[in-house]
C-alpha atoms as a PDB file:
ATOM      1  CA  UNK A   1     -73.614 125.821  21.336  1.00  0.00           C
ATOM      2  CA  UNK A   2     -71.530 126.174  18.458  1.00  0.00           C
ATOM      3  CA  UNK A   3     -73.805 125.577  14.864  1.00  0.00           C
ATOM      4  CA  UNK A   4     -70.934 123.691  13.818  1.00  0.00           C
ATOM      5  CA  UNK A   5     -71.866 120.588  16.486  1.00  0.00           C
ATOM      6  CA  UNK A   6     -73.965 118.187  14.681  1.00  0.00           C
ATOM      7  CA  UNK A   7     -76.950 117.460  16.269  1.00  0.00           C
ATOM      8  CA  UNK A   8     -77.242 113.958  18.181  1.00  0.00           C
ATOM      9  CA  UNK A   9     -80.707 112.068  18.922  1.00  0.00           C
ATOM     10  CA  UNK A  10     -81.814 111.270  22.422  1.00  0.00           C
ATOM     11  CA  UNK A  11     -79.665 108.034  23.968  1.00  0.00           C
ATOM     12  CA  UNK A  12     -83.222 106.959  25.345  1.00  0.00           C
ATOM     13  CA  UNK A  13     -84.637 106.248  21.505  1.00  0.00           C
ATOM     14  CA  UNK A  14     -81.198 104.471  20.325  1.00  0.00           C
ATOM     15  CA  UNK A  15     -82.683 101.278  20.990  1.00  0.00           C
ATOM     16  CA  UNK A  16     -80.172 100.356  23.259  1.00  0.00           C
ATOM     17  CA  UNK A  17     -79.794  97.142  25.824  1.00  0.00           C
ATOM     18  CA  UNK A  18     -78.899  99.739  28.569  1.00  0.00           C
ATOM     19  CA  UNK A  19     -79.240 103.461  28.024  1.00  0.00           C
ATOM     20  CA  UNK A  20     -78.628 104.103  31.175  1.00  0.00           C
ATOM     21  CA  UNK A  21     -75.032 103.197  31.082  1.00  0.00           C
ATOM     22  CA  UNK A  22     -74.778 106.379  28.499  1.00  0.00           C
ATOM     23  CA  UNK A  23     -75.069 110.170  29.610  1.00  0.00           C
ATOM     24  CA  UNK A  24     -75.126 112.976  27.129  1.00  0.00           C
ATOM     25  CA  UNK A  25     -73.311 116.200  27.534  1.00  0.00           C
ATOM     26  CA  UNK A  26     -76.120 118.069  28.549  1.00  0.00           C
ATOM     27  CA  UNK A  27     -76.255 115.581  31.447  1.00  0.00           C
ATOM     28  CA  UNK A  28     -73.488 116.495  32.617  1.00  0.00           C
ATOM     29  CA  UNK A  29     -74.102 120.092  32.485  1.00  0.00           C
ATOM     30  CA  UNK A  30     -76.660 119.367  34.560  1.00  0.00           C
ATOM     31  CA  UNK A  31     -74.723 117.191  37.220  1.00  0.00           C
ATOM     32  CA  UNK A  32     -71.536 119.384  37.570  1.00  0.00           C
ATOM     33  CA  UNK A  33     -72.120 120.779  41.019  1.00  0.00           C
ATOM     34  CA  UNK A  34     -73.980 117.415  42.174  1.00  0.00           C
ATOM     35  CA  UNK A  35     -72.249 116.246  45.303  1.00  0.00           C
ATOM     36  CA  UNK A  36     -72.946 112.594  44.304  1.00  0.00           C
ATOM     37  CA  UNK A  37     -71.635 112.920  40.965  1.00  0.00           C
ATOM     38  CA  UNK A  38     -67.867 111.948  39.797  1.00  0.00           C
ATOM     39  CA  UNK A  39     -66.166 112.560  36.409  1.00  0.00           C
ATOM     40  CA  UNK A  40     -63.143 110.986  35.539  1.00  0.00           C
ATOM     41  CA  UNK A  41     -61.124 112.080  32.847  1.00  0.00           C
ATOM     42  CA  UNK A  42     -58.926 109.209  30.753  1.00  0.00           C
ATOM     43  CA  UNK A  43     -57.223 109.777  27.827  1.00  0.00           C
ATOM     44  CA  UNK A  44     -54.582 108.579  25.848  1.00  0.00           C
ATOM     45  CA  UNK A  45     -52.186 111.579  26.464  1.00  0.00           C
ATOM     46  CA  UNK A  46     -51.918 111.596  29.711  1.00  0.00           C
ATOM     47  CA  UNK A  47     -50.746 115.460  29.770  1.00  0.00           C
ATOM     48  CA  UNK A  48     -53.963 116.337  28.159  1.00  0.00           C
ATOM     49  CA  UNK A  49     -55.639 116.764  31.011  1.00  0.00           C
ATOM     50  CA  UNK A  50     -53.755 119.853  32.357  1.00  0.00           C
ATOM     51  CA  UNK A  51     -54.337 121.918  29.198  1.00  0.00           C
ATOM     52  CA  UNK A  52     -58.375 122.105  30.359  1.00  0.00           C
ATOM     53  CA  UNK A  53     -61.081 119.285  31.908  1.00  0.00           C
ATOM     54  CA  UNK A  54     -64.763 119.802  32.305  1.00  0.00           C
ATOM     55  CA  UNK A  55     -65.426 121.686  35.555  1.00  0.00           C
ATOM     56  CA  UNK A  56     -65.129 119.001  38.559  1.00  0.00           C
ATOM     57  CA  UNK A  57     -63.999 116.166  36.644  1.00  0.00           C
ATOM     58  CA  UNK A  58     -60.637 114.353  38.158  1.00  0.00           C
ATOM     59  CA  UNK A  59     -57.863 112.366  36.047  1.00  0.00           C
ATOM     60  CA  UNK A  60     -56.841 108.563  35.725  1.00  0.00           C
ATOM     61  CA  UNK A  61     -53.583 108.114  34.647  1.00  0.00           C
ATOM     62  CA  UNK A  62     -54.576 104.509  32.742  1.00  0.00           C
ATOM     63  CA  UNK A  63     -50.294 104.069  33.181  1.00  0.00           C
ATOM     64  CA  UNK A  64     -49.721 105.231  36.622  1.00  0.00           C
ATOM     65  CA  UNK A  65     -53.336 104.502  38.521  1.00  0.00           C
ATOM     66  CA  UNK A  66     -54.415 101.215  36.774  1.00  0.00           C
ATOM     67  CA  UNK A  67     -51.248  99.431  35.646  1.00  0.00           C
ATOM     68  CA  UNK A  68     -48.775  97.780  38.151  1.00  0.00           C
ATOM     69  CA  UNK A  69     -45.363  99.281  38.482  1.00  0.00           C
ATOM     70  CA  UNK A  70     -43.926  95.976  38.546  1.00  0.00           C
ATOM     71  CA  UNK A  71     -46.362  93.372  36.932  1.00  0.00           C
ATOM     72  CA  UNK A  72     -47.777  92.646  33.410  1.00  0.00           C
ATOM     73  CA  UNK A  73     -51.409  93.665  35.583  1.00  0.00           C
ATOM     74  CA  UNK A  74     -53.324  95.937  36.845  1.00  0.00           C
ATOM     75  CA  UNK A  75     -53.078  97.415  40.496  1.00  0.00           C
ATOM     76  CA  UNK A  76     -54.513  95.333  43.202  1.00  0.00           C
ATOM     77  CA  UNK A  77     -57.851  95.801  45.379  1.00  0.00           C
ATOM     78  CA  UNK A  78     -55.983  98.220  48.000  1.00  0.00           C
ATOM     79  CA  UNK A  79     -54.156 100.194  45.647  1.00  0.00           C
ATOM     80  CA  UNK A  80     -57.523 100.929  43.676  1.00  0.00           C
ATOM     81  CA  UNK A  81     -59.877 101.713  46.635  1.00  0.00           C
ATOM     82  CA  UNK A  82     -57.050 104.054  47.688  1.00  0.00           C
ATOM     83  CA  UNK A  83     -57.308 105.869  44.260  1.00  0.00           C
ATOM     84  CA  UNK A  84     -60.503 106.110  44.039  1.00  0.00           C
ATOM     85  CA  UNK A  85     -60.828 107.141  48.063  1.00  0.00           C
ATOM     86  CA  UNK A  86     -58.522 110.161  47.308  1.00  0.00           C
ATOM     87  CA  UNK A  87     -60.795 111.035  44.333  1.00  0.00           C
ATOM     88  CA  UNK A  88     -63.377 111.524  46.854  1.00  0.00           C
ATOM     89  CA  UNK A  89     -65.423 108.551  45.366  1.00  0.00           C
ATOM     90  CA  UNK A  90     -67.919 107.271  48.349  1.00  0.00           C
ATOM     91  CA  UNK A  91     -70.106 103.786  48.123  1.00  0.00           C
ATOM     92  CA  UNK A  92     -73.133 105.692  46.543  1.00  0.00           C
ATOM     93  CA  UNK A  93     -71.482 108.377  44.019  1.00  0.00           C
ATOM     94  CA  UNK A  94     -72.190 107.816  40.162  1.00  0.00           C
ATOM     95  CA  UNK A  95     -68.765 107.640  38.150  1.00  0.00           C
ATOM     96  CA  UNK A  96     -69.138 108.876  35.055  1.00  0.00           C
ATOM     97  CA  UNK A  97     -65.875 108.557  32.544  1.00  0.00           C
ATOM     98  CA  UNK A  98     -65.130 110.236  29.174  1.00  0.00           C
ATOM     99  CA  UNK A  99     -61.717 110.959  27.384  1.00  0.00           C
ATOM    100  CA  UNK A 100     -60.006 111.972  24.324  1.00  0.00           C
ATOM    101  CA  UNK A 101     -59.918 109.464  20.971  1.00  0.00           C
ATOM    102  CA  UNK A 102     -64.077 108.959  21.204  1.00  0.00           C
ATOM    103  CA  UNK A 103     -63.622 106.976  24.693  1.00  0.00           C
ATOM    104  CA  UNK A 104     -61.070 104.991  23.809  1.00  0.00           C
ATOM    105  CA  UNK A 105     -58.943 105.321  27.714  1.00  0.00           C
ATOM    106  CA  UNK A 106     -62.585 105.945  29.025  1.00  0.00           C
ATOM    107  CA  UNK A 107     -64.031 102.061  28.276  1.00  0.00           C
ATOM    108  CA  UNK A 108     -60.879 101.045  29.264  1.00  0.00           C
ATOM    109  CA  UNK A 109     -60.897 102.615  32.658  1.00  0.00           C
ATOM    110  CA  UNK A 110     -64.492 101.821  33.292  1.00  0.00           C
ATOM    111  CA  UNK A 111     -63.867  98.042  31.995  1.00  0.00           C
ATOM    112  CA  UNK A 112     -61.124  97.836  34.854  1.00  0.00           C
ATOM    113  CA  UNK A 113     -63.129  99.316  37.131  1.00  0.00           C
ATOM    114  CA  UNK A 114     -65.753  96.239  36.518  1.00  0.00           C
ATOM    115  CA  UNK A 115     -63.012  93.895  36.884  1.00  0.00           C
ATOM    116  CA  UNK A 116     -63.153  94.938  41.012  1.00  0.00           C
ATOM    117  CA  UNK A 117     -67.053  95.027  40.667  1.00  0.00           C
ATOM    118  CA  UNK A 118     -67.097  98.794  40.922  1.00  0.00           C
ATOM    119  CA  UNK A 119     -70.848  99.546  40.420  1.00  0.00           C
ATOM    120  CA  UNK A 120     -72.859 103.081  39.015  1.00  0.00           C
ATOM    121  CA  UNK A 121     -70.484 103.426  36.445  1.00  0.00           C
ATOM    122  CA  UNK A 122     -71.627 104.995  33.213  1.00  0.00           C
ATOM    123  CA  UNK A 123     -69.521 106.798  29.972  1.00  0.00           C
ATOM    124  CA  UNK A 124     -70.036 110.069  29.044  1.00  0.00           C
ATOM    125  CA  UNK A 125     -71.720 109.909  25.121  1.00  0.00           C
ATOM    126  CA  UNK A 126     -69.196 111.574  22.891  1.00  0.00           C
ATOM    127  CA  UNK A 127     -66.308 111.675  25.112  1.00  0.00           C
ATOM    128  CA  UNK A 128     -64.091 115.049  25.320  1.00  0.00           C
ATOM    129  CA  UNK A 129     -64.648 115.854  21.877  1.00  0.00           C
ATOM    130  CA  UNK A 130     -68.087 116.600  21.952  1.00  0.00           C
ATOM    131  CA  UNK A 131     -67.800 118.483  24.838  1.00  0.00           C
ATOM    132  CA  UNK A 132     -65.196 120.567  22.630  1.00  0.00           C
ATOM    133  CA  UNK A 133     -67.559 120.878  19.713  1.00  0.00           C
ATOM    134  CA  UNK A 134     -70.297 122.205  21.612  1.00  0.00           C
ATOM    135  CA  UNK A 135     -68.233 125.026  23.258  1.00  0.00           C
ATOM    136  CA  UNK A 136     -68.721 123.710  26.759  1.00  0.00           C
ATOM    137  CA  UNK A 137     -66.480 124.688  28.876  1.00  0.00           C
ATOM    138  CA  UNK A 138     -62.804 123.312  29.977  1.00  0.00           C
ATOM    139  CA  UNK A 139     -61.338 124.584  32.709  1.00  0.00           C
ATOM    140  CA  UNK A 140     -57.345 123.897  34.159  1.00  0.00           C
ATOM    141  CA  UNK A 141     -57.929 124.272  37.981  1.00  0.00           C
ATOM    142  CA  UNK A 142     -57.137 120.221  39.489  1.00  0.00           C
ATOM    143  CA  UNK A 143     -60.055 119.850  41.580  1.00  0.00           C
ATOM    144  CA  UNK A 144     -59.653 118.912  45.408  1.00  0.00           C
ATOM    145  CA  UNK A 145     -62.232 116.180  47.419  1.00  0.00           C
ATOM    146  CA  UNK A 146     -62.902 114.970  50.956  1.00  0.00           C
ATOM    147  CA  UNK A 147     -62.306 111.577  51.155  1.00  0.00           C
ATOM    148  CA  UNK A 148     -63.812 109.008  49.770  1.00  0.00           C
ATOM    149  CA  UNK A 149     -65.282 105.898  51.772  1.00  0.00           C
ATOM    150  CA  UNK A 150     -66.134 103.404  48.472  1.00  0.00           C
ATOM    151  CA  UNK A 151     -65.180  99.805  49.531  1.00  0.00           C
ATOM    152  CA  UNK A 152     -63.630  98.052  46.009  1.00  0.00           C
ATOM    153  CA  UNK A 153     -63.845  94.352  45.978  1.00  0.00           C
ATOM    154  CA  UNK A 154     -61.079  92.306  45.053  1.00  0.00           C
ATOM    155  CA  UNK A 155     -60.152  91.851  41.172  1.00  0.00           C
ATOM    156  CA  UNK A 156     -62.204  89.400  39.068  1.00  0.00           C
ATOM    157  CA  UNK A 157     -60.633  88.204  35.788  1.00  0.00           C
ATOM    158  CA  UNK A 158     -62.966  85.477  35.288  1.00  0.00           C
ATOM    159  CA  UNK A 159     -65.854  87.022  33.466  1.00  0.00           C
ATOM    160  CA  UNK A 160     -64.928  90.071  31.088  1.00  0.00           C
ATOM    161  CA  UNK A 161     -60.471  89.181  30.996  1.00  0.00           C
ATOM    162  CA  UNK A 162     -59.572  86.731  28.640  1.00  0.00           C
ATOM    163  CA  UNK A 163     -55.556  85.382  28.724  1.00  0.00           C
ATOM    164  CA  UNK A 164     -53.634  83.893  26.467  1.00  0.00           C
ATOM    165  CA  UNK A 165     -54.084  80.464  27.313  1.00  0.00           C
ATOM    166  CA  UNK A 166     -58.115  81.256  27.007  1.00  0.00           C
ATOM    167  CA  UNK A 167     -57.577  83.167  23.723  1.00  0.00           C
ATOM    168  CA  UNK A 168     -55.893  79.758  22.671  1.00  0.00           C
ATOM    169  CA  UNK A 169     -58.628  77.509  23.835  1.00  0.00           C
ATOM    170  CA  UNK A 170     -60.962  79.702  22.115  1.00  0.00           C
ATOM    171  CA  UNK A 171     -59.500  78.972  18.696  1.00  0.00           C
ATOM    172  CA  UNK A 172     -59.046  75.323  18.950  1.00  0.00           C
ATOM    173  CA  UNK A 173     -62.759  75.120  19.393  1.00  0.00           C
ATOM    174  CA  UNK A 174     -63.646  77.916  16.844  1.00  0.00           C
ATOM    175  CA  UNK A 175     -65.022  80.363  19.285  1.00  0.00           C
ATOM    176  CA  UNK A 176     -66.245  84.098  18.017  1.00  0.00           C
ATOM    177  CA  UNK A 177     -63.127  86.742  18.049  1.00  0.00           C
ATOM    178  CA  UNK A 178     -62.995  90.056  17.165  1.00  0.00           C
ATOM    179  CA  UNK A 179     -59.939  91.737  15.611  1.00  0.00           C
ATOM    180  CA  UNK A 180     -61.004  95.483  16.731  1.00  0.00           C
ATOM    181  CA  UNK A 181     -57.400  97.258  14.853  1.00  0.00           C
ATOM    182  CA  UNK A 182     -57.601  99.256  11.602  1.00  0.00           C
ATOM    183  CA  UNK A 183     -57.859  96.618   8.448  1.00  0.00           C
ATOM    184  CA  UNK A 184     -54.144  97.354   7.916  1.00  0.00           C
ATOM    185  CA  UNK A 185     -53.217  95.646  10.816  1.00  0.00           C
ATOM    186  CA  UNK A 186     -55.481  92.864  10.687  1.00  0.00           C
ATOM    187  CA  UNK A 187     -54.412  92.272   7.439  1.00  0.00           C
ATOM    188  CA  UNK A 188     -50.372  91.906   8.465  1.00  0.00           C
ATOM    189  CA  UNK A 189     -49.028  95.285   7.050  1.00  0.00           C
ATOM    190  CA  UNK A 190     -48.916  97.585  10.074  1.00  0.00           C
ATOM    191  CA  UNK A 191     -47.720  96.659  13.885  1.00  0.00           C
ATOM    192  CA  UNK A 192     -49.733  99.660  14.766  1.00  0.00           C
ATOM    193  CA  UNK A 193     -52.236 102.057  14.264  1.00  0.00           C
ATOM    194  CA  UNK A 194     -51.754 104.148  11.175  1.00  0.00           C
ATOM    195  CA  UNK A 195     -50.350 107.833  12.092  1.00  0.00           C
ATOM    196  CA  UNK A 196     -48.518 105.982  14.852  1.00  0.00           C
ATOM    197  CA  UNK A 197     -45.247 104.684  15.219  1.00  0.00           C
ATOM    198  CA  UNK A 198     -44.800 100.632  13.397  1.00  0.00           C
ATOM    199  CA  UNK A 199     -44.097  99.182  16.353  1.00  0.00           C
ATOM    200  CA  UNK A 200     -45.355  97.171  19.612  1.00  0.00           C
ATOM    201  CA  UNK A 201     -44.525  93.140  18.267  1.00  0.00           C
ATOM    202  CA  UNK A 202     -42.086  91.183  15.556  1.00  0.00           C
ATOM    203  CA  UNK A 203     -44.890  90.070  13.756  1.00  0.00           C
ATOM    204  CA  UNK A 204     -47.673  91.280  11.272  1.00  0.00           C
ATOM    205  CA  UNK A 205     -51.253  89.492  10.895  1.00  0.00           C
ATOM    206  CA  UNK A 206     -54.302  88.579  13.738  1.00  0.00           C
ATOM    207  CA  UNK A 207     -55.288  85.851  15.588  1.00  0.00           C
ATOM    208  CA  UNK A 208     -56.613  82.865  13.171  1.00  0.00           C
ATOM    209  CA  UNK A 209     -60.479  82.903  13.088  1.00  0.00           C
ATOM    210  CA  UNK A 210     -60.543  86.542  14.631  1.00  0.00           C
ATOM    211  CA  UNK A 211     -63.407  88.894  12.287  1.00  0.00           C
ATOM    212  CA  UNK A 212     -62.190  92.536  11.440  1.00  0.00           C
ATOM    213  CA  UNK A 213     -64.326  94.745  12.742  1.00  0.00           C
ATOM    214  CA  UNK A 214     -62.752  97.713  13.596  1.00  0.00           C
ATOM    215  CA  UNK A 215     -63.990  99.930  16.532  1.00  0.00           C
ATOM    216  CA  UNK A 216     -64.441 102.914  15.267  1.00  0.00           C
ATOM    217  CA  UNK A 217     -67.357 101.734  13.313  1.00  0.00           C
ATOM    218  CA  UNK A 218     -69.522 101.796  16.250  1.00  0.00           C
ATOM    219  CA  UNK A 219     -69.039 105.512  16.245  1.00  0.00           C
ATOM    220  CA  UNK A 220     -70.265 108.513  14.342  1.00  0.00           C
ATOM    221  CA  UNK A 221     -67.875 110.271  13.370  1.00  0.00           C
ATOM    222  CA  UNK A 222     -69.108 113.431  13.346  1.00  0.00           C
ATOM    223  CA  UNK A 223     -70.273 113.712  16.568  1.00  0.00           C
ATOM    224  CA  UNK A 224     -67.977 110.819  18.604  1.00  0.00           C
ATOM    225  CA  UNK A 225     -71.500 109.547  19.698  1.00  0.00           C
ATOM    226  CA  UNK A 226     -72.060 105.971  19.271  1.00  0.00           C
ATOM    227  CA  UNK A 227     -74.567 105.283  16.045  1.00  0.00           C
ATOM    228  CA  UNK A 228     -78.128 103.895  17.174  1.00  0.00           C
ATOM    229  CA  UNK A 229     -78.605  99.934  17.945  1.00  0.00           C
ATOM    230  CA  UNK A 230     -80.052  99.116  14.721  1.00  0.00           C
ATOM    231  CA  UNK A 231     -76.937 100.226  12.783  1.00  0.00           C
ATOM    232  CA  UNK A 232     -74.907  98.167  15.727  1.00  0.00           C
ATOM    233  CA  UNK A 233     -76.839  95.501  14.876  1.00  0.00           C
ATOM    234  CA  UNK A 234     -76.378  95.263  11.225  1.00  0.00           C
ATOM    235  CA  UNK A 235     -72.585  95.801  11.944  1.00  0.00           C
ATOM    236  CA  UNK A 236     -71.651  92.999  14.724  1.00  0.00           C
ATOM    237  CA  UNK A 237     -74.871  90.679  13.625  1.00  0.00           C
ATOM    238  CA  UNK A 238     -75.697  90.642   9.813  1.00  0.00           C
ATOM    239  CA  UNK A 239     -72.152  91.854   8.810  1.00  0.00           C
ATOM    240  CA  UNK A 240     -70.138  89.634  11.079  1.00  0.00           C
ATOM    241  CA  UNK A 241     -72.580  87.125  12.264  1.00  0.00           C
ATOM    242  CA  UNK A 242     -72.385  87.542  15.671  1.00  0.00           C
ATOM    243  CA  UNK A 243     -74.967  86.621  18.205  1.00  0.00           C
ATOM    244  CA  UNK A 244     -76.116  87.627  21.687  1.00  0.00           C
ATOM    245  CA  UNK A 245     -75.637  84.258  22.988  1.00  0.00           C
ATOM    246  CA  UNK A 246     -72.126  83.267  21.773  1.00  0.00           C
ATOM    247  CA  UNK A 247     -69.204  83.392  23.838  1.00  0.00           C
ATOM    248  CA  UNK A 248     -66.767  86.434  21.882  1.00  0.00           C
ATOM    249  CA  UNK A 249     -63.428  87.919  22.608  1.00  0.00           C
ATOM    250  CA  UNK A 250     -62.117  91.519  21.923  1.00  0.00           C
ATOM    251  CA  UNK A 251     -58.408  92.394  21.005  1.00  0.00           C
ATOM    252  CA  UNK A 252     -56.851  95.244  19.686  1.00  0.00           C
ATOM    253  CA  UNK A 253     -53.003  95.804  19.928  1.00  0.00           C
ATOM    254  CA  UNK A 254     -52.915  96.519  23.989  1.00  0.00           C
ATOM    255  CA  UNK A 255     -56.991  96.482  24.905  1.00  0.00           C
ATOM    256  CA  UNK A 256     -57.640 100.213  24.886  1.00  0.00           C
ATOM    257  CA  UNK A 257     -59.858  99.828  21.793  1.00  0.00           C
ATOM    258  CA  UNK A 258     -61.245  96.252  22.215  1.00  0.00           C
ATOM    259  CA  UNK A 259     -62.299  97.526  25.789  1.00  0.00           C
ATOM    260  CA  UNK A 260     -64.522 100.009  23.758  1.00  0.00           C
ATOM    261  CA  UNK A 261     -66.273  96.920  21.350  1.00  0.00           C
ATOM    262  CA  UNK A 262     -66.662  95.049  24.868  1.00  0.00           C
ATOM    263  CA  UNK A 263     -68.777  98.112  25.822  1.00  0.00           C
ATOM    264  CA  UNK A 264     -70.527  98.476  23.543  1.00  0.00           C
ATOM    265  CA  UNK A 265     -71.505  94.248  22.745  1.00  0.00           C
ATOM    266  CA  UNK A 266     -72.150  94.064  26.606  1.00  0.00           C
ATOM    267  CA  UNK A 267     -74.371  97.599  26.891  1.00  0.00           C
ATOM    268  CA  UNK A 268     -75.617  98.917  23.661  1.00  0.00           C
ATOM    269  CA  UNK A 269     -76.432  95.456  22.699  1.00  0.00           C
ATOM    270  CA  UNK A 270     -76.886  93.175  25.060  1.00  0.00           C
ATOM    271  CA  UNK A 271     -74.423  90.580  24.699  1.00  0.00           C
ATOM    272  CA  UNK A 272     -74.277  88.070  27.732  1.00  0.00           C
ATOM    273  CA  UNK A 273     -70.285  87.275  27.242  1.00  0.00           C
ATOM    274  CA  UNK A 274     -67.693  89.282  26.218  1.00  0.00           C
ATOM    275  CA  UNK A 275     -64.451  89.004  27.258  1.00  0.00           C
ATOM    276  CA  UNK A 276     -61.327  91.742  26.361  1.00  0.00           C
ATOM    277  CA  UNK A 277     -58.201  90.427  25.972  1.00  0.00           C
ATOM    278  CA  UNK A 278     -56.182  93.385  26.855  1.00  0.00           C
ATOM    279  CA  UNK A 279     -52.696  91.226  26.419  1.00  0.00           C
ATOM    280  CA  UNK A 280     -53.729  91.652  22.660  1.00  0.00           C
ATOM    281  CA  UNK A 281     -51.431  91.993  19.440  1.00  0.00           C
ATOM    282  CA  UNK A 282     -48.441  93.011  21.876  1.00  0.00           C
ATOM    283  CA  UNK A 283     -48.452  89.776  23.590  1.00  0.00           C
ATOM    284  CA  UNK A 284     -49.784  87.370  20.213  1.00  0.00           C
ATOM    285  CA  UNK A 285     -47.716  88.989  17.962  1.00  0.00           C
ATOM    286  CA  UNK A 286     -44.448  88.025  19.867  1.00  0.00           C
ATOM    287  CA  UNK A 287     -45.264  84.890  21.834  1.00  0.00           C
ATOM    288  CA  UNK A 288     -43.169  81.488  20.869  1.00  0.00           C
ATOM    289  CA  UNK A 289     -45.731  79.379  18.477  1.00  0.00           C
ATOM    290  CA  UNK A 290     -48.915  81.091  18.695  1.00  0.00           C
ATOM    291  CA  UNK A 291     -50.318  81.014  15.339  1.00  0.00           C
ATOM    292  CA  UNK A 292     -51.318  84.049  13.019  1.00  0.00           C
ATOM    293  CA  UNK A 293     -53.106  84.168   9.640  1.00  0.00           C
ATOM    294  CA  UNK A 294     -52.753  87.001   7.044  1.00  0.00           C
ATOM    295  CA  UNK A 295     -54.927  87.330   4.355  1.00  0.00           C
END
């Protein structure tokens, strides 16, 4: 291992809700020729995958597999247990994501997976990048499986998808949101991510109520690992007053990121309900009436 890769403490003494939802890269190192073991690579650029993968590991296109051609949704229950069939996914194999931007297409593919109650899911601790910095190794060859036999239930958006309509209910009664974008576009002055294009709706601002807490302060940065429960604490609870109990909502500017803050409320810290709304800034910003604040 390269002496430039910052050393991470074990995910067992985090203090996590569920550590067991986490694997480390040496995990996987160990599980790359187990039979019962899938990784699934999701990033953001979806040619990324091509240029080198971890040994074994299989892609999700988050535009092609999880998004309907057609429809503002995601795929139905057939089209899903057909992906994940052809994957070579069976009913008792442990699917373990990671991706590029620290997880960012990873949450979001395993939060759509728990949308059809896909079960042994867990998220690889450090995503792609810390597999890069410790000089693991990446390999090009696509990888080629028997056939899968997982059954997939069929889509629930009741529990962790929140809609418009629900987003709306939830500030007429003052309910706990979470505005997961950088502070420039909470605050109005950017339609998107900074280094990226200014575009995605016609107006600047966030959802009235909604607390800035942006995503990437769950994170390390210098080793993509998530920071340790008592400094998650202090950020969503002391900082932000947040509590297990309350009912909270997650939005970014199309879900990708607030799909990562619904992991970790819902596994790092135990939060009983969290819902993403993965319609987000796109569909706020630019729908007929709904109301926006700006600092």
């Amino acid at each position: 291992m390269p002496q430039t890769a910052t050393a991470v403490s074990d995910i067992a003494q985090r203090g996590y809700a569920h550590p067991e939802v986490l694997v480390s890269t040496e995990w996987v190192q160990d599980h790359l020729n187990d039979p019962k073991v899938r990784l699934l690579e999701s990033n953001e650029d979806v040619l990324l995958y091509e240029t080198g993968h971890i040994p074994g590991a299989v892609k999700i296109d988050w535009v092609t597999d999880l998004n309907d051609p057609l429809l503002r949704d995601y795929v139905d229950r057939a089209r899903l247990e057909r992906l994940l069939r052809a994957k070579g996914i069976n009913k008792d194999t442990t699917v373990v994501f990671y991706g590029d931007k620290n997880n960012w297409w990873a949450t979001y593919a395993f939060w759509v997976f728990k949308l059809f109650g896909v079960e042994n899911l867990k998220l690889l601790d450090g995503g792609r990048l810390r597999w890069v910095d410790e000089g693991r190794e990446l390999v090009t060859d696509a990888p080629s499986y028997s056939q899968g036999n997982i059954s997939v239930r069929e889509r629930d958006d009741s529990k962790i998808r929140a809609f418009r309509a629900e987003v709306q209910q939830h500030v007429n009664r003052n309910g706990k949101l979470v505005d997961v974008r950088s502070p420039e576009e909470y605050r109005g002055e950017r339609l998107h991510m900074p280094e990226y294009p200014n575009e995605g709706a016609v107006r600047g601002g966030h959802i009235p109520g909604a607390k800035s807490i942006p995503w990437g302060r769950a994170v390390t940065p210098e080793t993509h690992t998530f920071k340790p429960a008592a400094e998650l604490h202090t950020l969503y609870e002391s900082e932000n007053g947040l509590q297990k109990t309350d009912d909270v909502i997650a939005y970014c500017r199309i879900g990708e990121r607030s799909s990562h803050t619904w992991f970790a409320l819902t596994y790092l810290l135990g939060f009983k309900n969290v819902r993403n709304y993965d319609g987000s800034w796109t569909e706020w910003g630019n729908s007929v009436r709904a109301p926006i604040e700006k600092p």
